[in-house]
N, C-alpha and C. Protein backbone atom coordinates (compact mmCIF):
# COMPACT_ATOMS: atom_id res chain seq x y z
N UNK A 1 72.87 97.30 126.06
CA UNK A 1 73.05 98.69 126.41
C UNK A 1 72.91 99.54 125.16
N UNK A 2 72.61 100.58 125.28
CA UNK A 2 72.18 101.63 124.45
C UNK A 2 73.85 101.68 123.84
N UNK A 3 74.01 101.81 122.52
CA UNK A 3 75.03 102.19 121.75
C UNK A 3 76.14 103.66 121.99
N UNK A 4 75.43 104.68 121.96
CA UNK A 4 75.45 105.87 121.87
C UNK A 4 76.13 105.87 123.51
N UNK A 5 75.05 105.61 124.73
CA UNK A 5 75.53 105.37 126.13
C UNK A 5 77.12 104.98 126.20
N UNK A 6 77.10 103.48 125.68
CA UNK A 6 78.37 102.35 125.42
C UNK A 6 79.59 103.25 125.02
N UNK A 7 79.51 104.07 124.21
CA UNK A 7 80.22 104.82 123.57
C UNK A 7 80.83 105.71 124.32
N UNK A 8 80.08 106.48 125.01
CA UNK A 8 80.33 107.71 125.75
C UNK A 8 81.20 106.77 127.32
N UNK A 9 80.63 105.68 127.26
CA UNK A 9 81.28 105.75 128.99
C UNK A 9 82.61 104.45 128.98
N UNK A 10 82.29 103.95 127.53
CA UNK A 10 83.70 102.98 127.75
C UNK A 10 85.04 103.57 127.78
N UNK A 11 85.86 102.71 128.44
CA UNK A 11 87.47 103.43 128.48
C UNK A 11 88.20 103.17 127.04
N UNK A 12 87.62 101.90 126.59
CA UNK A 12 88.79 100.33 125.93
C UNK A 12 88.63 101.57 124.14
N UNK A 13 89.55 101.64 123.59
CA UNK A 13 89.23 101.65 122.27
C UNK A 13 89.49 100.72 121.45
N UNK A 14 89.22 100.24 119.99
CA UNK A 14 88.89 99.14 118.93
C UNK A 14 89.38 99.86 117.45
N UNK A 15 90.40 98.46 117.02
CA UNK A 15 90.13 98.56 116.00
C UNK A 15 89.21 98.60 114.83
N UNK A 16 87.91 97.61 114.90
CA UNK A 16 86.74 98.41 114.35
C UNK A 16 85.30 98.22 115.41
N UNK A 17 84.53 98.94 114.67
CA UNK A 17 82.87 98.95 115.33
C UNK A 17 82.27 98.21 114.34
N UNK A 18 81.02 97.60 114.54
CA UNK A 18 80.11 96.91 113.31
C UNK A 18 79.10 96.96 114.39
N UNK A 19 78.43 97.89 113.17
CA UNK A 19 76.87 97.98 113.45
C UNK A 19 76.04 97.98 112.11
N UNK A 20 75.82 96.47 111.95
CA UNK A 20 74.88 95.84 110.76
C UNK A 20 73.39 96.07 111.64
N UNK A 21 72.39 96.40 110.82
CA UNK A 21 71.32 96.60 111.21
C UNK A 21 70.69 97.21 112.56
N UNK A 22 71.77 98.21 112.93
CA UNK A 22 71.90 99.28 114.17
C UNK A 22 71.07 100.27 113.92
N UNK A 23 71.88 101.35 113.01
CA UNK A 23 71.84 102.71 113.21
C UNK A 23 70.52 103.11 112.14
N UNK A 24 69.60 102.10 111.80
CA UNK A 24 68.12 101.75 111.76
C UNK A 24 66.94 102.67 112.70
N UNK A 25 68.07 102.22 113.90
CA UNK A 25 66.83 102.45 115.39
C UNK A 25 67.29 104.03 115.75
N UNK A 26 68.07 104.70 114.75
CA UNK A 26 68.76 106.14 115.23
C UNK A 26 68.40 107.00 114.00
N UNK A 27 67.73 108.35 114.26
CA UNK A 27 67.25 109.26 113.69
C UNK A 27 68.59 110.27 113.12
N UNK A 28 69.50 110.98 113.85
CA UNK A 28 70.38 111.82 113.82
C UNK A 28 71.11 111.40 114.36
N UNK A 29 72.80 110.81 113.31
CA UNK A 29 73.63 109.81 113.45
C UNK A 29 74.91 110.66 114.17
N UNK A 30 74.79 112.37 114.08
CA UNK A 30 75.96 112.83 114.42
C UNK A 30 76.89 112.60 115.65
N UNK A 31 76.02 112.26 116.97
CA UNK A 31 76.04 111.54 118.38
C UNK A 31 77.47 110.74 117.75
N UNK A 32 76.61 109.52 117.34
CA UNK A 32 77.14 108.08 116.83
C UNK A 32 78.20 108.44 116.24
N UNK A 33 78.24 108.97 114.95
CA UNK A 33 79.93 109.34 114.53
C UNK A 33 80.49 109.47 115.38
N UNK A 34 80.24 110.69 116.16
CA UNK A 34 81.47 111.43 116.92
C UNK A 34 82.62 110.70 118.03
N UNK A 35 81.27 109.52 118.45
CA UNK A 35 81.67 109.38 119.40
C UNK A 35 82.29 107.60 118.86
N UNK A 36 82.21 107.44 117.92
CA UNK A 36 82.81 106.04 117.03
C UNK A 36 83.91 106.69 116.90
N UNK A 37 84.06 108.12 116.26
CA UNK A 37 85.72 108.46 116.03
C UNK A 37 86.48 108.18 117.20
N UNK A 38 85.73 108.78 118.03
CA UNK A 38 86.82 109.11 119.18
C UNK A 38 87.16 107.29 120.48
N UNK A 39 86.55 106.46 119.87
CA UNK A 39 86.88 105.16 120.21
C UNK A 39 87.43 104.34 119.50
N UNK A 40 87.50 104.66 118.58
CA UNK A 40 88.46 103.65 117.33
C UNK A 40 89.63 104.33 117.61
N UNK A 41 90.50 103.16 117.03
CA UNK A 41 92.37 103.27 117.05
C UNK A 41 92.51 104.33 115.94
N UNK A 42 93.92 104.40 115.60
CA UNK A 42 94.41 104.86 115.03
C UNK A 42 93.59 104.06 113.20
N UNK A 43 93.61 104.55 112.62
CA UNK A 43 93.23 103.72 111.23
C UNK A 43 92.19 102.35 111.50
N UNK A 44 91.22 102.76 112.39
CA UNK A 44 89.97 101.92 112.65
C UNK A 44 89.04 102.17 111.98
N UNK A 45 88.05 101.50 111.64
CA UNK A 45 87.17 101.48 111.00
C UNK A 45 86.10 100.84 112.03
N UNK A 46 85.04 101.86 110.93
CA UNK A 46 83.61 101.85 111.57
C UNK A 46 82.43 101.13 110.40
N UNK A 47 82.41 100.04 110.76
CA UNK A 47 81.35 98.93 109.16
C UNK A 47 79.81 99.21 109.94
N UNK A 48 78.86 99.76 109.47
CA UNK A 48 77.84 99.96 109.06
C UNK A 48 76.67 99.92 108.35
N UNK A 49 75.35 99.44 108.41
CA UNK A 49 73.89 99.46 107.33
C UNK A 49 73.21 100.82 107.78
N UNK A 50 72.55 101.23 107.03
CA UNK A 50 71.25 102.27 107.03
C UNK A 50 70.66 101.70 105.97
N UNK A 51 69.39 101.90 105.88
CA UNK A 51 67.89 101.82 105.46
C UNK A 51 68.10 102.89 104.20
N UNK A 52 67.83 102.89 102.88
CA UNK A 52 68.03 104.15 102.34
C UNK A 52 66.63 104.91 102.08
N UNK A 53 67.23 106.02 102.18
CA UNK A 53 65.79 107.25 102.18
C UNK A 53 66.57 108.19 100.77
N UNK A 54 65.40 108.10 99.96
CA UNK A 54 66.14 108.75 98.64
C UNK A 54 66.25 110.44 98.55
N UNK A 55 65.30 110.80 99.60
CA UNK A 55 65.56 112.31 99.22
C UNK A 55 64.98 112.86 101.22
N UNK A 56 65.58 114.17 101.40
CA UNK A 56 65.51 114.47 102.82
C UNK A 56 66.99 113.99 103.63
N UNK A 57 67.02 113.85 104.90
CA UNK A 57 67.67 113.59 105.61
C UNK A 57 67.81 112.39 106.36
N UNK A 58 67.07 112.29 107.32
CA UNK A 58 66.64 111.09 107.72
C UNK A 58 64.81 111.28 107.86
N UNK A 59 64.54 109.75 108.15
CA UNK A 59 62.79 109.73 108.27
C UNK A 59 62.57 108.37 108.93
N UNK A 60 61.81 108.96 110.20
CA UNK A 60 61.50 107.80 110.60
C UNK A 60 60.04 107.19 109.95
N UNK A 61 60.08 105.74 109.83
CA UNK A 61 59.20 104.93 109.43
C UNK A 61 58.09 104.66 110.23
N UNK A 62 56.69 103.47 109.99
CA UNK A 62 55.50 103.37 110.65
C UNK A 62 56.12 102.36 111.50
N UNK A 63 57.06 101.78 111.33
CA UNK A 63 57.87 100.40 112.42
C UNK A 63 58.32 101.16 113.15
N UNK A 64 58.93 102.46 113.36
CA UNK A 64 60.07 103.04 114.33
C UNK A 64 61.49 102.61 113.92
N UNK A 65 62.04 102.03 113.09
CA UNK A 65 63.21 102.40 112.37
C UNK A 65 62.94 103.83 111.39
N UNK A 66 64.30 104.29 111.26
CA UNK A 66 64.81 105.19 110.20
C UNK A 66 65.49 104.64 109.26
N UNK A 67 64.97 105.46 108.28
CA UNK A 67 65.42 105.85 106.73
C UNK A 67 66.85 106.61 106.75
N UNK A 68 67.99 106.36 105.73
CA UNK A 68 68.79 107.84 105.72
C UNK A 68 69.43 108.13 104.82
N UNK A 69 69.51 109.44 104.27
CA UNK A 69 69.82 109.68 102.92
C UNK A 69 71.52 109.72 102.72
N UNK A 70 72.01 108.91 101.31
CA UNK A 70 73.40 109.07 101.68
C UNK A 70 74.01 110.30 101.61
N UNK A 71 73.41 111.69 101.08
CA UNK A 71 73.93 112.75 101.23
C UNK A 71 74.32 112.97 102.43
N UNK A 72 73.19 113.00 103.11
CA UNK A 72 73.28 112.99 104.88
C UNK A 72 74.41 111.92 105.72
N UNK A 73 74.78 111.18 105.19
CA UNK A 73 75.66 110.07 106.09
C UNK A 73 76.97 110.95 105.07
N UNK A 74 77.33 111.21 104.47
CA UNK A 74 78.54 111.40 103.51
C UNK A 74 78.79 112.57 104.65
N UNK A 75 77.57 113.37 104.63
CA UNK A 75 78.22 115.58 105.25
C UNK A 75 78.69 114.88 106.97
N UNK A 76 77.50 114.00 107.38
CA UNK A 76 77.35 113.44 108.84
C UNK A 76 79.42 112.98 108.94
N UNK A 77 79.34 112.12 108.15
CA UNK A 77 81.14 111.50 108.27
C UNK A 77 82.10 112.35 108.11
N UNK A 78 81.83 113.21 106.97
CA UNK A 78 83.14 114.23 106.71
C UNK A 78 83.19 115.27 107.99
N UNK A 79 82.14 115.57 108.31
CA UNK A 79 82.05 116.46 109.60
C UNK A 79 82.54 115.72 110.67
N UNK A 80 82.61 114.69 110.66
CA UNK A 80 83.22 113.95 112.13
C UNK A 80 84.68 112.94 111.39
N UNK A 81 85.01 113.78 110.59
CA UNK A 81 86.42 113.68 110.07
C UNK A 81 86.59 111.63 109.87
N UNK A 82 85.83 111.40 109.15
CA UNK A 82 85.72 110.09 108.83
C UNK A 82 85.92 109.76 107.45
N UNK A 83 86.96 109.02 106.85
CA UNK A 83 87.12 108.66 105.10
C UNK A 83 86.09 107.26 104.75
N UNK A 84 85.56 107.75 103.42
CA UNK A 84 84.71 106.71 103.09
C UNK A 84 85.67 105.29 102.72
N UNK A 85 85.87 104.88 102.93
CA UNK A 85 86.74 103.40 102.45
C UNK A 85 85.96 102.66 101.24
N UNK A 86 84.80 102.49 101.21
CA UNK A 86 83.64 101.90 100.36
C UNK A 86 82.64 102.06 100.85
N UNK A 87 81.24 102.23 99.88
CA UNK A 87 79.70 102.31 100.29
C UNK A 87 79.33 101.54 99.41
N UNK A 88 77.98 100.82 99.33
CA UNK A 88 77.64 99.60 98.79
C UNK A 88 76.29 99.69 98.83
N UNK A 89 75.41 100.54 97.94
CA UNK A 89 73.92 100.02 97.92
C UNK A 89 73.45 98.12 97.51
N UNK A 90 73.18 97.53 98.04
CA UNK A 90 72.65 96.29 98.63
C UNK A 90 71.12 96.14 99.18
N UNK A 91 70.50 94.72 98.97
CA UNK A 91 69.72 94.32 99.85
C UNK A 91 70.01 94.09 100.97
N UNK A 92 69.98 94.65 102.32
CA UNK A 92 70.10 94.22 103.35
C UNK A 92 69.29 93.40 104.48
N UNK A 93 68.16 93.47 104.05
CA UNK A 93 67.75 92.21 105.07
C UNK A 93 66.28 92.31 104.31
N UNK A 94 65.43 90.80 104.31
CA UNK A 94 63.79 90.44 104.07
C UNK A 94 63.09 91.00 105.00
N UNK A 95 62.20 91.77 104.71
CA UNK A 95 61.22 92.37 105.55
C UNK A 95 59.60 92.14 105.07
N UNK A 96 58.80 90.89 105.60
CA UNK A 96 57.21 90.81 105.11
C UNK A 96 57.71 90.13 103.72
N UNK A 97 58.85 89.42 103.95
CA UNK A 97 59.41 88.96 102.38
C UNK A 97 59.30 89.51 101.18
N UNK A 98 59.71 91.01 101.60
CA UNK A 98 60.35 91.55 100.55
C UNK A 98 61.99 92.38 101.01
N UNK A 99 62.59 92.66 100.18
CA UNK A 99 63.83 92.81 99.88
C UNK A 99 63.54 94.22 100.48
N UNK A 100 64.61 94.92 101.83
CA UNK A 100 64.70 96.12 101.93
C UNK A 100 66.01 96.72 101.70
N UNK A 101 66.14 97.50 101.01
CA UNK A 101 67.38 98.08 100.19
C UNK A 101 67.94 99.28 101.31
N UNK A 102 69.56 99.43 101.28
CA UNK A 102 70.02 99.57 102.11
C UNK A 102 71.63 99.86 101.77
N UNK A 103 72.38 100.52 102.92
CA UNK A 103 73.80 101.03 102.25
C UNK A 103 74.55 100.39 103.33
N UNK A 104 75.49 99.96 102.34
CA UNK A 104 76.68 99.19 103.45
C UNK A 104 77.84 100.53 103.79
N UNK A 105 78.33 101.28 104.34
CA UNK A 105 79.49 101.61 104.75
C UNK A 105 80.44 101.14 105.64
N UNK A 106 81.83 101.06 104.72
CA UNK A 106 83.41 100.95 105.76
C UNK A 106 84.07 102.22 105.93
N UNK A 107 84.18 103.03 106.94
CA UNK A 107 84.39 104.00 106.97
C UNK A 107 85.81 104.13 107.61
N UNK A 108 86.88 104.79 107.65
CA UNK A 108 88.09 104.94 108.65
C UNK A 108 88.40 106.12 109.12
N UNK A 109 88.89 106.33 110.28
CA UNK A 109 88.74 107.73 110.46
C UNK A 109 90.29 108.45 109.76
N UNK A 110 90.02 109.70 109.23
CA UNK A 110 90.57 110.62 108.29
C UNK A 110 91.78 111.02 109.59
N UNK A 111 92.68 110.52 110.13
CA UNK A 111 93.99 111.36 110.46
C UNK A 111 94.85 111.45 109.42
């Protein structure tokens, strides 16, 4: 099921979300925050990859994944009242066997 969908129509909330090599396939993450805040517990966390894009916002690629800049995920979280816990530039996954570089976030939401 579509993520974003999942989000909007489940009842259950979670202590965390993990979306490793997800939010790839998503252009404009603000949806996704909003609706991760409002399903996580109290002091839940939301673990996360993006693709990094060094300058702009987001960009989609010739595969149909997106790029995203961490300026853009930092304004995207604070606006949906989310604390950075740690971010982690990393290799995140071999692509055509080469190394595609990439940001880890643990995020919790800011009550």
């Amino acid at each position: 099921q579509d993520i974003l969908q999942f989000l909007k129509i489940t009842k259950e909330t979670y202590e965390i979300i993990i979306a490793a090599d997800v939010l790839i396939y998503i252009g404009n993450l603000d949806e996704i925050f909003k609706h991760s805040f409002k399903k996580l517990d109290k002091n839940g966390r939301f673990i996360f990859s993006v693709e990094e894009l060094k300058f702009g916002t987001y960009k989609a690629t010739y595969n149909g994944r997106f790029l995203h800049n961490s300026r853009y995920i930092n304004k995207q979280l604070e606006k949906n009242k989310f604390f950075i816990e740690t971010s982690r530039r990393t290799k995140i996954r071999k692509e055509h066997n080469k190394w595609v570089n990439g940001i880890i976030y643990s995020v919790m939401k800011d009550v």
